[in-house]
PDB file of N, CA and C in Angstrom:
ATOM      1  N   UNK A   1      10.799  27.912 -34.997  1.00  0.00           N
ATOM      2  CA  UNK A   1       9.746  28.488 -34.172  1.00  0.00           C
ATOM      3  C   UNK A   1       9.975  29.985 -34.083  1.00  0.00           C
ATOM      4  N   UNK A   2       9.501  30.570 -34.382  1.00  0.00           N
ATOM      5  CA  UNK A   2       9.566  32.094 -34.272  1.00  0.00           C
ATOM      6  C   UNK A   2       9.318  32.306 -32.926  1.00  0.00           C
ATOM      7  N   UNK A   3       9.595  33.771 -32.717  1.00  0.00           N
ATOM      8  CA  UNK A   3       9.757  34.141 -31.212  1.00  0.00           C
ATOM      9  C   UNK A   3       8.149  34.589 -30.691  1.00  0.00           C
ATOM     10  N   UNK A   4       7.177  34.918 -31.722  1.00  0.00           N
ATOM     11  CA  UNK A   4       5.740  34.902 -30.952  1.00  0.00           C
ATOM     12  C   UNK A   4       5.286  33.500 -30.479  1.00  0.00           C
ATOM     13  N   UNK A   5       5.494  32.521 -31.273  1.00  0.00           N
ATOM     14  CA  UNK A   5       5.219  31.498 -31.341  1.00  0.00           C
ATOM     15  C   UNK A   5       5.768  30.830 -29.406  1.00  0.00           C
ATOM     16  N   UNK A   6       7.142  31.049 -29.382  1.00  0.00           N
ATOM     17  CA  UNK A   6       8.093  30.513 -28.429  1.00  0.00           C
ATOM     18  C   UNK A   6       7.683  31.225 -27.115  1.00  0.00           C
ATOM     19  N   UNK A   7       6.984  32.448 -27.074  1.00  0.00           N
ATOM     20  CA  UNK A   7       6.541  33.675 -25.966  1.00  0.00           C
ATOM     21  C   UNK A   7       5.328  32.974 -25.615  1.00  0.00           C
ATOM     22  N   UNK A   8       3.972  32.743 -26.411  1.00  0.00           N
ATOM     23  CA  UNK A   8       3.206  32.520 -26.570  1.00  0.00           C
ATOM     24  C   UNK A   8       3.252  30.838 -25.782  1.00  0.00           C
ATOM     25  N   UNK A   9       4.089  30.041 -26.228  1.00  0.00           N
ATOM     26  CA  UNK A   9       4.235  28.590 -25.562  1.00  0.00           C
ATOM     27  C   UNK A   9       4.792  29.039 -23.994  1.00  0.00           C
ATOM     28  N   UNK A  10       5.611  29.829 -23.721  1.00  0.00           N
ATOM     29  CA  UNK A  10       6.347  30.184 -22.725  1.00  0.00           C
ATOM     30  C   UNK A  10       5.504  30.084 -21.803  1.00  0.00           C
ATOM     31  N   UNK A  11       4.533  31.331 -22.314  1.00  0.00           N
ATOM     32  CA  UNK A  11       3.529  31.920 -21.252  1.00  0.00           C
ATOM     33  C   UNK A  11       2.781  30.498 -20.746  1.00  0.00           C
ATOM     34  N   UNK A  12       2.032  29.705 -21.625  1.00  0.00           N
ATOM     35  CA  UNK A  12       1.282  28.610 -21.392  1.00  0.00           C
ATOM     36  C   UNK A  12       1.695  27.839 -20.395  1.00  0.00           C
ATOM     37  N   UNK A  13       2.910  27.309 -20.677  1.00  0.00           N
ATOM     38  CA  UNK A  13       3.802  26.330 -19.597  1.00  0.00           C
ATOM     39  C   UNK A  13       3.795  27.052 -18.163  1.00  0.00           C
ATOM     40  N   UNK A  14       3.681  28.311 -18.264  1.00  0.00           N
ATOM     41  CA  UNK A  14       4.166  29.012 -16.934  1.00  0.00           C
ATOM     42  C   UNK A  14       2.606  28.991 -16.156  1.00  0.00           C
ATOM     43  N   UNK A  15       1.362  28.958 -17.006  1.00  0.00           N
ATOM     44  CA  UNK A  15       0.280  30.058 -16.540  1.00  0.00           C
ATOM     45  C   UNK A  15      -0.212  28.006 -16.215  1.00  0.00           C
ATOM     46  N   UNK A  16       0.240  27.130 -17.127  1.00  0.00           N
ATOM     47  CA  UNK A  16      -0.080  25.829 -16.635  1.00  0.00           C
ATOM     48  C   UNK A  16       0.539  24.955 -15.148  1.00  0.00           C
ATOM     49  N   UNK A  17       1.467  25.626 -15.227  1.00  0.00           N
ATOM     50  CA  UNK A  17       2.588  24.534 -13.915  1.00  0.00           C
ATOM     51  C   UNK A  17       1.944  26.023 -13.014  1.00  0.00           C
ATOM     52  N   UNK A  18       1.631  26.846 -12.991  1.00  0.00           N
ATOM     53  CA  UNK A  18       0.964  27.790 -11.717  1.00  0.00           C
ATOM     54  C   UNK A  18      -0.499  27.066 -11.476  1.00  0.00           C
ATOM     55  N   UNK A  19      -1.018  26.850 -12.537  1.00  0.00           N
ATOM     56  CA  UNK A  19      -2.703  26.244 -11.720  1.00  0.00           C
ATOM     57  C   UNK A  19      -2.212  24.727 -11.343  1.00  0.00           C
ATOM     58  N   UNK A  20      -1.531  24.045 -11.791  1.00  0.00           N
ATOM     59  CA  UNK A  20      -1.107  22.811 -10.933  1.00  0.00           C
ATOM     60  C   UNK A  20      -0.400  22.846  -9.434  1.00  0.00           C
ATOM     61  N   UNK A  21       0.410  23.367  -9.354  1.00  0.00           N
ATOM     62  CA  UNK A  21       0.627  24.314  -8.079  1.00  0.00           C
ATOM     63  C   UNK A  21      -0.240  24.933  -7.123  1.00  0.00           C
ATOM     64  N   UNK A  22      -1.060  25.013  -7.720  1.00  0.00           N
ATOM     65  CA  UNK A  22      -2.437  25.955  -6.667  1.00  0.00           C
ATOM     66  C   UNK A  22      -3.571  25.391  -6.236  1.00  0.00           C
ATOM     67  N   UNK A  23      -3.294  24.023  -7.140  1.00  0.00           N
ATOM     68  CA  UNK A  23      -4.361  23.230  -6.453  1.00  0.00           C
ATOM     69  C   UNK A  23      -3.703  21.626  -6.161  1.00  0.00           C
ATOM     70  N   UNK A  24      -2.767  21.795  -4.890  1.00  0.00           N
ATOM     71  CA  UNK A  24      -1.916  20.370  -4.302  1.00  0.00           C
ATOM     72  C   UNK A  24      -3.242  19.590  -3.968  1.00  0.00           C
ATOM     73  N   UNK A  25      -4.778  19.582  -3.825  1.00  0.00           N
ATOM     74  CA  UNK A  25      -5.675  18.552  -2.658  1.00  0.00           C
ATOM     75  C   UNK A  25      -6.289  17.490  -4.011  1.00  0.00           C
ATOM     76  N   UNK A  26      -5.892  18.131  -5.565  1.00  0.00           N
ATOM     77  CA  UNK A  26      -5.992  16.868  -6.474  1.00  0.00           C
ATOM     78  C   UNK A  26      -6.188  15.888  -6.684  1.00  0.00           C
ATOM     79  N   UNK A  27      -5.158  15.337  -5.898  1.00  0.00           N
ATOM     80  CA  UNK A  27      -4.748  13.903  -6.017  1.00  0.00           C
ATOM     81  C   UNK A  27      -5.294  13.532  -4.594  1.00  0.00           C
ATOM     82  N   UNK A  28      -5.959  14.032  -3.721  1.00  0.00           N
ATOM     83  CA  UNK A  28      -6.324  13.677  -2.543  1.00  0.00           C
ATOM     84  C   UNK A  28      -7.617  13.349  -2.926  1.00  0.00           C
ATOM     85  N   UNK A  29      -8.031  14.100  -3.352  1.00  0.00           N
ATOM     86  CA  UNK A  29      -9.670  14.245  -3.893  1.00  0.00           C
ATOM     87  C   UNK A  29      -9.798  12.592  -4.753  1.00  0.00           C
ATOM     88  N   UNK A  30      -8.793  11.943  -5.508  1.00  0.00           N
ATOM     89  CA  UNK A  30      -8.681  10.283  -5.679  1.00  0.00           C
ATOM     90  C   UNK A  30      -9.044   9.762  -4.463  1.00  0.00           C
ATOM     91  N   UNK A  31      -8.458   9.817  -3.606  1.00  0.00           N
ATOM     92  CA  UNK A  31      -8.740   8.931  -2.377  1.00  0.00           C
ATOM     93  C   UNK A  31      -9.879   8.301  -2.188  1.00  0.00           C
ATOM     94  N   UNK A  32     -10.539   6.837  -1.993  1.00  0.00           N
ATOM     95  CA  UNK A  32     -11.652   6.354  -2.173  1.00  0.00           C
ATOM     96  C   UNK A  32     -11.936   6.486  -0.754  1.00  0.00           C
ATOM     97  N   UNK A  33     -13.624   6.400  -1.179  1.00  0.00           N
ATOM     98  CA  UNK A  33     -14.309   6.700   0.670  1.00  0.00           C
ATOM     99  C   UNK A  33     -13.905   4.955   1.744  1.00  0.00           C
ATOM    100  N   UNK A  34     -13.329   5.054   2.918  1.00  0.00           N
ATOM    101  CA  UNK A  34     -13.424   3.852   3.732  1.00  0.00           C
ATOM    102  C   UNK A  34     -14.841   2.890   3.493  1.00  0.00           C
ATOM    103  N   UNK A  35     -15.202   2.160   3.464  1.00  0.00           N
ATOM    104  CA  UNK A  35     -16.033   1.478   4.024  1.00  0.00           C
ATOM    105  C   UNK A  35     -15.974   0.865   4.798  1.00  0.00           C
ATOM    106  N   UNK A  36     -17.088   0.171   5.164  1.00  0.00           N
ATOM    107  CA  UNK A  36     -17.793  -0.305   7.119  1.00  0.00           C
ATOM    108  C   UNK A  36     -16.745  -2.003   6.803  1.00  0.00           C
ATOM    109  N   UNK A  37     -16.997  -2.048   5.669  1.00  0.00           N
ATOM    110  CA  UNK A  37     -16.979  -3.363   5.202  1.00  0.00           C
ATOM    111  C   UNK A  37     -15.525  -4.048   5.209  1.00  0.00           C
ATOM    112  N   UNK A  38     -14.468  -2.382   4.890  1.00  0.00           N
ATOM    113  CA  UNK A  38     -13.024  -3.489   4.653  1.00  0.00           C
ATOM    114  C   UNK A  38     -12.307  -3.747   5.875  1.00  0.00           C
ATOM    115  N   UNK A  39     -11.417  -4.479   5.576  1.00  0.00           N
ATOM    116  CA  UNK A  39     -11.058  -5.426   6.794  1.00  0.00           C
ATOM    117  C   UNK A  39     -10.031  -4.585   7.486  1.00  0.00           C
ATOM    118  N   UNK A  40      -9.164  -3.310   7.278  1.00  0.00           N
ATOM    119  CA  UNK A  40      -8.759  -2.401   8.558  1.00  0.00           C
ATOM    120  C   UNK A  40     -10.159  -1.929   9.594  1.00  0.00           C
ATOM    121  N   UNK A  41     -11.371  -1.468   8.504  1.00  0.00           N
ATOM    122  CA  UNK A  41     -12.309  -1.057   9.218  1.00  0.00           C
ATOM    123  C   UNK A  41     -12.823  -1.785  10.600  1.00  0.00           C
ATOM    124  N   UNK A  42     -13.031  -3.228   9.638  1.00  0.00           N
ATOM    125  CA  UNK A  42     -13.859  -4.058  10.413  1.00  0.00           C
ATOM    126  C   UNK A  42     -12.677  -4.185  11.905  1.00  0.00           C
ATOM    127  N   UNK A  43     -11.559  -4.477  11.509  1.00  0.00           N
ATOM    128  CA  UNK A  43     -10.858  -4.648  12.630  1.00  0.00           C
ATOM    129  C   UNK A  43     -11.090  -3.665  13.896  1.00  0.00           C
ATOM    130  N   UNK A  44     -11.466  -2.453  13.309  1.00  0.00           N
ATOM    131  CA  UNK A  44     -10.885  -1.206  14.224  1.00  0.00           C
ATOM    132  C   UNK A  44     -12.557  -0.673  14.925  1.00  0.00           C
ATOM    133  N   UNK A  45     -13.044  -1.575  14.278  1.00  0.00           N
ATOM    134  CA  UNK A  45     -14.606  -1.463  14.556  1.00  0.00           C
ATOM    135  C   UNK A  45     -15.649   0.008  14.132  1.00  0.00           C
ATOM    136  N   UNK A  46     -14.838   0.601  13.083  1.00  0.00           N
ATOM    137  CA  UNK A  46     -15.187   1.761  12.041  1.00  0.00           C
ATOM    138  C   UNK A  46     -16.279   1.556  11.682  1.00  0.00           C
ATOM    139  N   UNK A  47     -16.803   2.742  11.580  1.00  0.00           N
ATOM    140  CA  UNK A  47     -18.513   2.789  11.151  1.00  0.00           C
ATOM    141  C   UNK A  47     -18.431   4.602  10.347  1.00  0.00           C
ATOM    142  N   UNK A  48     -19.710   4.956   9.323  1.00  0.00           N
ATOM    143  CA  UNK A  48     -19.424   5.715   8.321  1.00  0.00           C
ATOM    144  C   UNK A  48     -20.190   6.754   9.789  1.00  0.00           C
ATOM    145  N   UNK A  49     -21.244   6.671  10.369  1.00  0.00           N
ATOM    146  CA  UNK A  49     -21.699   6.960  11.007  1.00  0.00           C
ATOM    147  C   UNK A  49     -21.762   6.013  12.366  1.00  0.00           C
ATOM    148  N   UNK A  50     -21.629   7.512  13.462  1.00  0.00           N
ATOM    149  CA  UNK A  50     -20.891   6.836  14.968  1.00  0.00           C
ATOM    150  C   UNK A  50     -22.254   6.536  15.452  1.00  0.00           C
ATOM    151  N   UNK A  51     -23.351   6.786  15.148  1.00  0.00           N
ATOM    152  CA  UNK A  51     -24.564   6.305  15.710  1.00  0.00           C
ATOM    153  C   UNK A  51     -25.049   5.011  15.360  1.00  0.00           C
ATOM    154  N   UNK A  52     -24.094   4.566  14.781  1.00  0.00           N
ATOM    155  CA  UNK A  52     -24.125   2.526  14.190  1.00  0.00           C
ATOM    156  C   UNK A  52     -23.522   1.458  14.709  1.00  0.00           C
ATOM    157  N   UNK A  53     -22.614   2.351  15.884  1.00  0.00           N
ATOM    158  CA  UNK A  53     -21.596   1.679  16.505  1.00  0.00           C
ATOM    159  C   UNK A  53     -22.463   0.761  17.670  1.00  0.00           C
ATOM    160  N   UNK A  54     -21.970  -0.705  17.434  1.00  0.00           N
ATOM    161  CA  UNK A  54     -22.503  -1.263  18.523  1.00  0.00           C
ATOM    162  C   UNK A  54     -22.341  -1.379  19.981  1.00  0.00           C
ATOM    163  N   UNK A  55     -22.469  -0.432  20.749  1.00  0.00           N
ATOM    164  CA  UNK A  55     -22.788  -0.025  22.224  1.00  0.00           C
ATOM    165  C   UNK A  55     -22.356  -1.066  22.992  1.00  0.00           C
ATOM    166  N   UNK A  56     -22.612  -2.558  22.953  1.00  0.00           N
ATOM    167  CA  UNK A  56     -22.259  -3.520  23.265  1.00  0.00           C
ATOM    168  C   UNK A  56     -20.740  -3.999  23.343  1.00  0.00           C
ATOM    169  N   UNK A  57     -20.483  -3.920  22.037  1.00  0.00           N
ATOM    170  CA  UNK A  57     -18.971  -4.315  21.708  1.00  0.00           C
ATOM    171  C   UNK A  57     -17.970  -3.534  22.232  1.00  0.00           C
ATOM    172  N   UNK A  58     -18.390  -2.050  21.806  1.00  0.00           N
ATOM    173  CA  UNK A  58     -17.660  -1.236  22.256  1.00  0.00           C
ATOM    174  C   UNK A  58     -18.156   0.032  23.579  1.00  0.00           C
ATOM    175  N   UNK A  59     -18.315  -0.772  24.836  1.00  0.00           N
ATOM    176  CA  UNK A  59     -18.771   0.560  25.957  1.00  0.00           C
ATOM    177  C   UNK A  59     -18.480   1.851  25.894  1.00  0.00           C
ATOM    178  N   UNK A  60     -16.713   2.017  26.167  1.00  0.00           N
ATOM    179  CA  UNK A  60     -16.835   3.222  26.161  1.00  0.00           C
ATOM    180  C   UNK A  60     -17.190   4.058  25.347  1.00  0.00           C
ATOM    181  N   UNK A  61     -17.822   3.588  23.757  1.00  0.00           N
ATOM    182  CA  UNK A  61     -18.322   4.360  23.152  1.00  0.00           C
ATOM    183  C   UNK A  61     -19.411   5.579  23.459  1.00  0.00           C
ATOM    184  N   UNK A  62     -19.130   6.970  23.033  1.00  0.00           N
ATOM    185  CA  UNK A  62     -20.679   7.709  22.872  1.00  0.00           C
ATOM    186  C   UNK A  62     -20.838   8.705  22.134  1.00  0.00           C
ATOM    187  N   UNK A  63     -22.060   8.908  21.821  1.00  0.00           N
ATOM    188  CA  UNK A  63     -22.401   9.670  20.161  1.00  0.00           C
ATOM    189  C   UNK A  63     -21.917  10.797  20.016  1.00  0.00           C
ATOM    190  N   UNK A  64     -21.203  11.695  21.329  1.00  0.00           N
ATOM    191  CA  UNK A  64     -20.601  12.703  20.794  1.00  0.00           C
ATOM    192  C   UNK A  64     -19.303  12.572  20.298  1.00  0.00           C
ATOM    193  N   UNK A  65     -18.517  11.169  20.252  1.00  0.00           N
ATOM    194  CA  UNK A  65     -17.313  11.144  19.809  1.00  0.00           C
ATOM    195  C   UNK A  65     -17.360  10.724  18.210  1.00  0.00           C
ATOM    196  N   UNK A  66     -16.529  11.319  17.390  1.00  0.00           N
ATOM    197  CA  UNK A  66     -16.736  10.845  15.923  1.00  0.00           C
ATOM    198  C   UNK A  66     -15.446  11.682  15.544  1.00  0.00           C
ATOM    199  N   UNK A  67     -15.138  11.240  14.062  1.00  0.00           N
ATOM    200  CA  UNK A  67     -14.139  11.481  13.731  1.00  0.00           C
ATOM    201  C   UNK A  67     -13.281  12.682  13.783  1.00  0.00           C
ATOM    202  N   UNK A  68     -14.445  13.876  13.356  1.00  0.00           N
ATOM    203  CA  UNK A  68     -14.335  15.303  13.023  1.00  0.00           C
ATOM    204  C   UNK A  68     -13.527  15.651  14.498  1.00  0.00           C
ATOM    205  N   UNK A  69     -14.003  15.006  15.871  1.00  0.00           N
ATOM    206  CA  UNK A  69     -13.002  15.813  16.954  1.00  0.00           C
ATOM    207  C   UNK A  69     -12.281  14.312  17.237  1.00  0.00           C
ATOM    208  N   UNK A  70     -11.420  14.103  16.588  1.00  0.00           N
ATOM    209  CA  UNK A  70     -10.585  12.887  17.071  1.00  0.00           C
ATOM    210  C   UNK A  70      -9.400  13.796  16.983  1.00  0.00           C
ATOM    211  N   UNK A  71      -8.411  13.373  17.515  1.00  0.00           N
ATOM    212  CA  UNK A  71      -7.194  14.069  17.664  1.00  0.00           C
ATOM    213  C   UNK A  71      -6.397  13.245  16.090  1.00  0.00           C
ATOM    214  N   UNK A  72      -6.507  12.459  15.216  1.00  0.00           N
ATOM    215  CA  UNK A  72      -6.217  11.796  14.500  1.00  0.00           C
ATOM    216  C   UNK A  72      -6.753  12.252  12.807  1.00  0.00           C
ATOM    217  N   UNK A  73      -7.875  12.892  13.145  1.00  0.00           N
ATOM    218  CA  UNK A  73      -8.261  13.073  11.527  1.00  0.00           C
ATOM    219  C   UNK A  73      -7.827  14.565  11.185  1.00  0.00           C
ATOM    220  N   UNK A  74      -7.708  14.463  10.122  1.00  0.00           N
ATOM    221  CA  UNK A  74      -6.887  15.135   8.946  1.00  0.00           C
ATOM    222  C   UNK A  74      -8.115  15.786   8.215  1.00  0.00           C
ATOM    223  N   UNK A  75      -8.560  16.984   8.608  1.00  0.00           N
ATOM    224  CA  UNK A  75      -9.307  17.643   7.471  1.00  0.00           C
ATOM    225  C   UNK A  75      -9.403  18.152   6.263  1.00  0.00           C
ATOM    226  N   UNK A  76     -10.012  18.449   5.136  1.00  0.00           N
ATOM    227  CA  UNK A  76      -9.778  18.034   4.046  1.00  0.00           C
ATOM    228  C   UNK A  76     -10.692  19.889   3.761  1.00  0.00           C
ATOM    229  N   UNK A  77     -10.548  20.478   4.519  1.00  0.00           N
ATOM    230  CA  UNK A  77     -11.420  21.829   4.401  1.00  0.00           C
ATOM    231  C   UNK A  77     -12.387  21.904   4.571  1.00  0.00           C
ATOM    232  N   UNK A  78     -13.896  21.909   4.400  1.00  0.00           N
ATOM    233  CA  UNK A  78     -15.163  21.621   4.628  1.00  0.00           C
ATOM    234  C   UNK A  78     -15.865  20.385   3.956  1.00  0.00           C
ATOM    235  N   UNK A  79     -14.973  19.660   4.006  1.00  0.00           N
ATOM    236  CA  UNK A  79     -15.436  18.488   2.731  1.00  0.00           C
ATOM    237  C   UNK A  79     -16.210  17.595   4.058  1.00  0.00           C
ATOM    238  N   UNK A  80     -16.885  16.674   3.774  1.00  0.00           N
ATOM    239  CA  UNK A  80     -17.710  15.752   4.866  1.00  0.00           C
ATOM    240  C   UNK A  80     -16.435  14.531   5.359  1.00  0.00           C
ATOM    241  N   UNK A  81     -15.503  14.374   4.500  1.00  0.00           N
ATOM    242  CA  UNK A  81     -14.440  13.862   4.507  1.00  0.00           C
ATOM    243  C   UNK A  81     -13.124  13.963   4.852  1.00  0.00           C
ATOM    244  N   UNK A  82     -12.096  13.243   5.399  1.00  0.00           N
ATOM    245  CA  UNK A  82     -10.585  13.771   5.725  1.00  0.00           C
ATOM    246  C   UNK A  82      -9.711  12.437   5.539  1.00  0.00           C
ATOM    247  N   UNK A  83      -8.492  12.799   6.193  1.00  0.00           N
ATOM    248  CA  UNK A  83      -7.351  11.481   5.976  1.00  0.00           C
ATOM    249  C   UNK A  83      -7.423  11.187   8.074  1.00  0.00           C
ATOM    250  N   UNK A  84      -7.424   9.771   7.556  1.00  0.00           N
ATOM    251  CA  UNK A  84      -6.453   9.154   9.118  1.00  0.00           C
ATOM    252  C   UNK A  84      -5.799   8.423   8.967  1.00  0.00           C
ATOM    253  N   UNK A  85      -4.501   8.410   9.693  1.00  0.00           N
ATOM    254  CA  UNK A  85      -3.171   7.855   8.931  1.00  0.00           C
ATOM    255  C   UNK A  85      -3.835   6.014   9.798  1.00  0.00           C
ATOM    256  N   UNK A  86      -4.674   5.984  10.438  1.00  0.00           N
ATOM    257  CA  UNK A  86      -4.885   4.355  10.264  1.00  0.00           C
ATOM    258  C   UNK A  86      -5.189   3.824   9.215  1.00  0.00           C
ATOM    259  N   UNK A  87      -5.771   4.225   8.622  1.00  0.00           N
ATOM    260  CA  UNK A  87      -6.532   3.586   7.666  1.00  0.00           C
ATOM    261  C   UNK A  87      -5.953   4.893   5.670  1.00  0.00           C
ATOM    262  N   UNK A  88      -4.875   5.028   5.750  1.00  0.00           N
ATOM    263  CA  UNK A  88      -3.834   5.488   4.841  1.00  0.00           C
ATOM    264  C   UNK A  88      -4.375   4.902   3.498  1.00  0.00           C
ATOM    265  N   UNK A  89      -4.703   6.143   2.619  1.00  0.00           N
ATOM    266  CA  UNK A  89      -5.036   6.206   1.181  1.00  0.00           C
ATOM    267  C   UNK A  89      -6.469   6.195   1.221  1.00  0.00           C
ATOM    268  N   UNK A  90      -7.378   5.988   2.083  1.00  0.00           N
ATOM    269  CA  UNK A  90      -8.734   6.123   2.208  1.00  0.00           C
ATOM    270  C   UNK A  90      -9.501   7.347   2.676  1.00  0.00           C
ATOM    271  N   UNK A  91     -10.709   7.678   2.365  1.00  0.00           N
ATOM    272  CA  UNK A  91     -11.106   8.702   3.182  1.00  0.00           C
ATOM    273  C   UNK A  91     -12.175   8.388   4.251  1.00  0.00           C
ATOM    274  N   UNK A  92     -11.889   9.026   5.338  1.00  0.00           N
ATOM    275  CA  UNK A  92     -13.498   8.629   6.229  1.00  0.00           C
ATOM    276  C   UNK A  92     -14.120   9.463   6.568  1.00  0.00           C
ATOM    277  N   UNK A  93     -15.262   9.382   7.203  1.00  0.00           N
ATOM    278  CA  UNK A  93     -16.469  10.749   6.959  1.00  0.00           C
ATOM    279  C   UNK A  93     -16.201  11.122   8.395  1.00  0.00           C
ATOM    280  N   UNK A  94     -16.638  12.939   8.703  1.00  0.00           N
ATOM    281  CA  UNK A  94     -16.378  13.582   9.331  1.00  0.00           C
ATOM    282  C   UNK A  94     -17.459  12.869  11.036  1.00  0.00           C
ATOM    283  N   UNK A  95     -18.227  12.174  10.535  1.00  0.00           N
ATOM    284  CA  UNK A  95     -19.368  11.351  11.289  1.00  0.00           C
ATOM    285  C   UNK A  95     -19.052  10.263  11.787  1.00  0.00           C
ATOM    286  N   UNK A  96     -17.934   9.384  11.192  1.00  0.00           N
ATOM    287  CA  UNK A  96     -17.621   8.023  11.646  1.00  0.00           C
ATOM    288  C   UNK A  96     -16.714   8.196  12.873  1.00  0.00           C
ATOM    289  N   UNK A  97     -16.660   6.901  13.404  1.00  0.00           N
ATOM    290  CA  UNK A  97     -15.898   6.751  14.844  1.00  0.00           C
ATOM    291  C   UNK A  97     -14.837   5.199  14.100  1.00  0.00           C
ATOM    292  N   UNK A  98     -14.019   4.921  15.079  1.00  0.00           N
ATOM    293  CA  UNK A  98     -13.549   3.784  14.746  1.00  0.00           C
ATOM    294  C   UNK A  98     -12.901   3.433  16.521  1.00  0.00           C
ATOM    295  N   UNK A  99     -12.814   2.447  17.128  1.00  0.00           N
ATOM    296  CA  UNK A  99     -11.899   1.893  18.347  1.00  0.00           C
ATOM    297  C   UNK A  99     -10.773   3.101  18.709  1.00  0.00           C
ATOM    298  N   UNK A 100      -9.956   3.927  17.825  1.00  0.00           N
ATOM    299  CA  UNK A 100      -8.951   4.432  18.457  1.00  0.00           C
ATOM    300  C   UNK A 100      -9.298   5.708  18.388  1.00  0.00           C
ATOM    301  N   UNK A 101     -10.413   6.421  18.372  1.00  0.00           N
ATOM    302  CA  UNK A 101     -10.891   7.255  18.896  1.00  0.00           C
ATOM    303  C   UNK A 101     -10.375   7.781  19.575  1.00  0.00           C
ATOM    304  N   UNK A 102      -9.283   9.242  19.693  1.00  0.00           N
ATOM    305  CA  UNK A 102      -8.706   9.669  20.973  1.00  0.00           C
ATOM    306  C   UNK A 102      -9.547  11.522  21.021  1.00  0.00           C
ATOM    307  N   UNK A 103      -9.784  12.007  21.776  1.00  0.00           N
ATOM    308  CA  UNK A 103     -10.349  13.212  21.625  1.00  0.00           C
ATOM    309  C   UNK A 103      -9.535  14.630  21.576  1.00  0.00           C
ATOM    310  N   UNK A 104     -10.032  15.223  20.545  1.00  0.00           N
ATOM    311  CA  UNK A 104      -8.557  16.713  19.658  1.00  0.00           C
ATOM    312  C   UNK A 104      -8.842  17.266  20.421  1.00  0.00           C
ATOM    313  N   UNK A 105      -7.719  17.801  21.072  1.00  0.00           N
ATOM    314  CA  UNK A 105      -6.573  18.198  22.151  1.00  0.00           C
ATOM    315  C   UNK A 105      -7.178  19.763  22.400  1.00  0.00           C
TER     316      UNK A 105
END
């Protein structure tokens, strides 16, 4: 390998492991959206939107509580989406509510 050749690879590896580095939310951006449907949800009485929540089941519910001010969700930057460590490896929308609803501090 000659030495342009070896400079030239150098640089690549370096200018490659820097844009992998600069963008850690990657592999977050995998994360599949929650649905209403799976069975942590259903348990926790999760909805994609808090205006679906049944009023009945759950009283103290009300429409100004939803995920975006829960003391629990994990924002994801302006995405409609974030992490909550209940429901771990999923994403839920900045709109949904679920039972453990606590309000950010």
């Amino acid at each position: 390998m000659s030495s342009t050749n070896r400079r030239v690879f150098l640089m690549t590896v370096a200018a490659g492991t820097s844009a992998l580095a600069a963008t850690p939310n990657l592999a977050l951006a995998a994360d599949p959206e929650l649905l209403d449907t799976d069975p942590q949800a259903v348990a926790l009485g999760y909805k994609q939107n808090t205006t679906q929540v049944d009023a009945k089941k759950y009283p103290k519910h009300t429409a100004d509580q939803h995920c975006a001010n829960c003391q629990l969700f994990q924002p994801m930057g302006a995405a409609a989406t974030g992490h909550c460590p209940l429901f771990a490896g999923k994403l839920v929308h900045t709109t949904g509510w679920c039972s453990a609803w606590a309000k950010k501090a």
